[in-house]
C-alpha atoms as a PDB file:
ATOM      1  CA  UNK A   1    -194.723-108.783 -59.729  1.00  0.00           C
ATOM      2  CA  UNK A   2    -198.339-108.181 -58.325  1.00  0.00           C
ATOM      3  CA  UNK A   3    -201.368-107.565 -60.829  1.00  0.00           C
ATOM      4  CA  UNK A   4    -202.761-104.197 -60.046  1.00  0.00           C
ATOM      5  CA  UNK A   5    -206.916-104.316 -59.628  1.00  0.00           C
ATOM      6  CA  UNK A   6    -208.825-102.484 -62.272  1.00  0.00           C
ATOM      7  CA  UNK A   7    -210.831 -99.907 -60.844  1.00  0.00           C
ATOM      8  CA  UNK A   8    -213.900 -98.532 -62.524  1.00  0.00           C
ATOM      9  CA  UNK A   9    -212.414 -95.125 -61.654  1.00  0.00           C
ATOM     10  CA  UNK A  10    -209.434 -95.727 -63.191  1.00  0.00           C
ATOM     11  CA  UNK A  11    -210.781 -98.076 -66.284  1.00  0.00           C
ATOM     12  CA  UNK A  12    -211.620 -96.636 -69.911  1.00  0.00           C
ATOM     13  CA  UNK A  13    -215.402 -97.869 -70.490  1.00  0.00           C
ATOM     14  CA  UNK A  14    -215.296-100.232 -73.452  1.00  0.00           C
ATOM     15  CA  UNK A  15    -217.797 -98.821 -76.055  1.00  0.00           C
ATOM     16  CA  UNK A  16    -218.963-100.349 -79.542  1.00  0.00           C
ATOM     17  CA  UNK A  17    -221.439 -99.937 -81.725  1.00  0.00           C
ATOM     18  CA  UNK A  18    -220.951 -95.909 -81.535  1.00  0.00           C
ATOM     19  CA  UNK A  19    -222.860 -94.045 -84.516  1.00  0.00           C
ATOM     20  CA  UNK A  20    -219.402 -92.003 -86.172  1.00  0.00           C
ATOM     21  CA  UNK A  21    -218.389 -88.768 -84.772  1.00  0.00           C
ATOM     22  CA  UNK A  22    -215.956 -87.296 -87.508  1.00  0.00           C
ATOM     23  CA  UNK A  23    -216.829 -84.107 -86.992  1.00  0.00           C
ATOM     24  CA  UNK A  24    -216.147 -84.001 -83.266  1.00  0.00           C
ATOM     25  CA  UNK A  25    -212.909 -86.078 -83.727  1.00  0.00           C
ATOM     26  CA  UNK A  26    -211.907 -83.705 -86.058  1.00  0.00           C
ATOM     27  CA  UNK A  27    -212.294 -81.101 -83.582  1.00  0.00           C
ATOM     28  CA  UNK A  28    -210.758 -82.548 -81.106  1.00  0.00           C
ATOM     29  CA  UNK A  29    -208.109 -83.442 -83.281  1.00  0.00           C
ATOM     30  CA  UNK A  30    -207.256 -79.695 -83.538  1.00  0.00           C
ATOM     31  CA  UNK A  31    -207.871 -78.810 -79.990  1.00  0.00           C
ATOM     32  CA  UNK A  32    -204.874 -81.300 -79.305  1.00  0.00           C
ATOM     33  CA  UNK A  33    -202.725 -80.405 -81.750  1.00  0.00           C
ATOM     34  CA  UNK A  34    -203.227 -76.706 -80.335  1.00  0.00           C
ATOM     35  CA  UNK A  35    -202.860 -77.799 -76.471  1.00  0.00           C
ATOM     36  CA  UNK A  36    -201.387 -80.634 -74.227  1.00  0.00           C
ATOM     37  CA  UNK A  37    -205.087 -80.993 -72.583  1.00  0.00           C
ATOM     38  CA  UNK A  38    -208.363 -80.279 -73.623  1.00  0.00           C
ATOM     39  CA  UNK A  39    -211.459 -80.326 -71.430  1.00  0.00           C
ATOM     40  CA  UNK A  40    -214.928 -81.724 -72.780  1.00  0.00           C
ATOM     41  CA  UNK A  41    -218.226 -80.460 -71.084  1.00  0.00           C
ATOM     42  CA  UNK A  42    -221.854 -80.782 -71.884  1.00  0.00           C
ATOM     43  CA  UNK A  43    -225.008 -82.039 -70.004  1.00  0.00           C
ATOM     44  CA  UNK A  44    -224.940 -85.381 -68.085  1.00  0.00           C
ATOM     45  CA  UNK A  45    -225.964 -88.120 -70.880  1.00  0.00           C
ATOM     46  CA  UNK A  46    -224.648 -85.827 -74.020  1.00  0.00           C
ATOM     47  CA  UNK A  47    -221.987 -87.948 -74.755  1.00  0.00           C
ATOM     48  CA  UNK A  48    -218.908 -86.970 -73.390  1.00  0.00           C
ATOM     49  CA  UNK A  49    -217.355 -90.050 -71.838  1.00  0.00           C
ATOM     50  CA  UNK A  50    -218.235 -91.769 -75.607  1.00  0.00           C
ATOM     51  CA  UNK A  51    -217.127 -89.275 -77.661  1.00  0.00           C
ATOM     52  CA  UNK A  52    -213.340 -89.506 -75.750  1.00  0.00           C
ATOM     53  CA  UNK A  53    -213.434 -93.117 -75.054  1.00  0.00           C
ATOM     54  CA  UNK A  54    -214.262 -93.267 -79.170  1.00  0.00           C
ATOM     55  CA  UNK A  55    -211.381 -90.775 -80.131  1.00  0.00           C
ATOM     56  CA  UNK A  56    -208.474 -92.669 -77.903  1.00  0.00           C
ATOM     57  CA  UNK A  57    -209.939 -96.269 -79.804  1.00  0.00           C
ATOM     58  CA  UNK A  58    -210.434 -94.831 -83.104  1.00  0.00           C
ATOM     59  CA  UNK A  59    -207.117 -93.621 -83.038  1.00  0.00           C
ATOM     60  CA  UNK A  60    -205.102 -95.891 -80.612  1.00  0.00           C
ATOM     61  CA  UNK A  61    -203.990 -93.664 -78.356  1.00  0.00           C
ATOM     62  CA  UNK A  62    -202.192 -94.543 -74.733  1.00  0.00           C
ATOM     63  CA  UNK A  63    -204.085 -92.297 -72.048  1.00  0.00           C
ATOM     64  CA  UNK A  64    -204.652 -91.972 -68.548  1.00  0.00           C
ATOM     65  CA  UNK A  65    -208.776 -93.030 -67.602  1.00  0.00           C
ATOM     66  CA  UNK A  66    -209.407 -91.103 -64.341  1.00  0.00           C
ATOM     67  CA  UNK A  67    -213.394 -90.839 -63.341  1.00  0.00           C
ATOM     68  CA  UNK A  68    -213.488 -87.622 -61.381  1.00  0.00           C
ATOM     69  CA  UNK A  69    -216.026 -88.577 -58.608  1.00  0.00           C
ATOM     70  CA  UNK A  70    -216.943 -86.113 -54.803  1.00  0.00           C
ATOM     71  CA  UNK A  71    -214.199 -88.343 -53.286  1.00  0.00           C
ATOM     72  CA  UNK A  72    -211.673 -86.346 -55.100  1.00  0.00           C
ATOM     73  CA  UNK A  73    -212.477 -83.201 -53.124  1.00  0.00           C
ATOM     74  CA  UNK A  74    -210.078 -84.817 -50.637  1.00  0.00           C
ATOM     75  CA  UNK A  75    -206.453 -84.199 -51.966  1.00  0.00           C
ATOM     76  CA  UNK A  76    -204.815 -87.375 -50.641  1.00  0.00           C
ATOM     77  CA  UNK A  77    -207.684 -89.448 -52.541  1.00  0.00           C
ATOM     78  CA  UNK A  78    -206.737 -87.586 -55.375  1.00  0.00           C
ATOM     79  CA  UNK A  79    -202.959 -88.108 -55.827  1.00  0.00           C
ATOM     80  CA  UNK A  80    -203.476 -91.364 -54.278  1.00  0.00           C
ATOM     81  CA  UNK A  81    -205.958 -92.898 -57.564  1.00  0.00           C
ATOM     82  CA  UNK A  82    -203.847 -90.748 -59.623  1.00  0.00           C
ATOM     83  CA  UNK A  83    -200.761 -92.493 -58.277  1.00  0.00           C
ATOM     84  CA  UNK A  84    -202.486 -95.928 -59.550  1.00  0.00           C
ATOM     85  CA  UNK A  85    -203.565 -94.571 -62.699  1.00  0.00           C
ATOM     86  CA  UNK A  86    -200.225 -93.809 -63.489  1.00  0.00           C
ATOM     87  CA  UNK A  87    -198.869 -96.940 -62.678  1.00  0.00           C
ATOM     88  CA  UNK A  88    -200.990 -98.896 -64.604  1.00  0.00           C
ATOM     89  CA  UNK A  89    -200.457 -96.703 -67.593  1.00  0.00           C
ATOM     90  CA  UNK A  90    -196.860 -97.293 -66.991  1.00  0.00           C
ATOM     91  CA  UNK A  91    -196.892-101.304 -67.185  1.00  0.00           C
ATOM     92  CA  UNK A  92    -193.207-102.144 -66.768  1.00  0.00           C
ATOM     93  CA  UNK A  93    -192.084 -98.948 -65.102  1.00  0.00           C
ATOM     94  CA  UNK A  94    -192.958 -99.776 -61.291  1.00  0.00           C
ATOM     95  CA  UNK A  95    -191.900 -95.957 -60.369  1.00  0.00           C
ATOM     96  CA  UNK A  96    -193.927 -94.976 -57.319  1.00  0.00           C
ATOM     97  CA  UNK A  97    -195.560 -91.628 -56.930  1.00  0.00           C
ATOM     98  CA  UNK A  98    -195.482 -89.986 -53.490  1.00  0.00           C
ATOM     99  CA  UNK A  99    -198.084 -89.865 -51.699  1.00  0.00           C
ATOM    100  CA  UNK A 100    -199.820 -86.996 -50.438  1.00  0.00           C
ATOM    101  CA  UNK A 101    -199.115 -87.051 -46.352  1.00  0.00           C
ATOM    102  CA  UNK A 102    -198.949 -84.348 -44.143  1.00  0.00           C
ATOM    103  CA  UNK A 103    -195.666 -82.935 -44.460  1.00  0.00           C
ATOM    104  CA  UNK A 104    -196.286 -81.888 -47.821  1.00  0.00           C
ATOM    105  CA  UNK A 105    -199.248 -80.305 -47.352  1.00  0.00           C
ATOM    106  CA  UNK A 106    -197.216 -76.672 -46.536  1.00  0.00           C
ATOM    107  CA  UNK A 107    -196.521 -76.441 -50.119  1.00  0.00           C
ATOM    108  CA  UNK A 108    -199.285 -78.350 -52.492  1.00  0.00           C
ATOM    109  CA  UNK A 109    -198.219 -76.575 -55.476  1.00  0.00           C
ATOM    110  CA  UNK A 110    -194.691 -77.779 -54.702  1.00  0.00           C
ATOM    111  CA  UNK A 111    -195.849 -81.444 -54.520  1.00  0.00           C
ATOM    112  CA  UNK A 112    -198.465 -81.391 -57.513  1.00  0.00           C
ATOM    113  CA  UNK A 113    -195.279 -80.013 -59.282  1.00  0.00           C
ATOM    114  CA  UNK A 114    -193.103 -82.904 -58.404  1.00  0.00           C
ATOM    115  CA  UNK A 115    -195.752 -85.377 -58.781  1.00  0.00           C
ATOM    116  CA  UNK A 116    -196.841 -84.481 -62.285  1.00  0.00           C
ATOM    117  CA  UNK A 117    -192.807 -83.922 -63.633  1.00  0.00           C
END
C-alpha cells in the first residue's frame, strides 16, 4: 500500500506549551454539541489555528486538518486536497473520492453532494 505525503495543507500543526483555554473550550464545547460545524474567526495572529489544534488534542478528537489557502478559489484544487484529506483521515479505508472534471461541472451542487455523503 503506498504512504500518502503529509502536506502542510492538510497536516494539524503540532502545538505545546499552550497557556489553558477552558473557557474557550468550553465554548466550543457547546457550539458542537449545538451544530455539526462551527466556524472560528478573529484577526490574523489571535489564536485561532491554536485554540482548535488545542481543543482536538486536549480532547482526542479524529478531524479533518484542511489549510484554506487562494488556491482553493479553483474548485478542482479544492475537492482534489479535500479528496487527500479524507483519505488520510480514513487510514485503512482506501475509498477514492471523485474528482472534480469537467463533466460534473453542470451540476456542482450535485457533485459536492455526492462527494461529502
Amino acid at each position: 500500500m503506498p504512504r500518502l505525503i503529509a502536506l502542510a495543507k492538510l497536516t494539524q500543526p503540532r502545538i505545546s506549551g499552550v497557556a489553558g483555554r477552558y473557557r474557550l473550550h468550553t465554548q466550543l464545547k457547546k457550539e458542537l454539541s449545538n451544530y455539526p460545524v462551527v466556524w472560528v474567526a478573529g484577526p490574523a495572529g489571535a489564536g485561532k489555528t491554536t485554540l482548535v489544534a488545542s481543543y482536538l488534542n486536549a480532547r482526542q478528537l479524529p478531524s479533518i486538518w484542511y489549510q484554506v489557502d487562494s488556491g482553493d478559489a479553483d474548485l478542482a484544487t479544492f475537492f482534489y486536497y479535500m479528496g487527500l484529506a479524507g483519505q488520510t483521515a480514513a487510514k485503512r479505508k482506501r475509498q477514492f473520492l471523485s474528482l472534480l472534471t469537467p463533466e460534473y461541472l453542470s451540476d456542482l451542487p450535485g457533485f459536492a453532494h455526492r462527494f461529502f455523503s
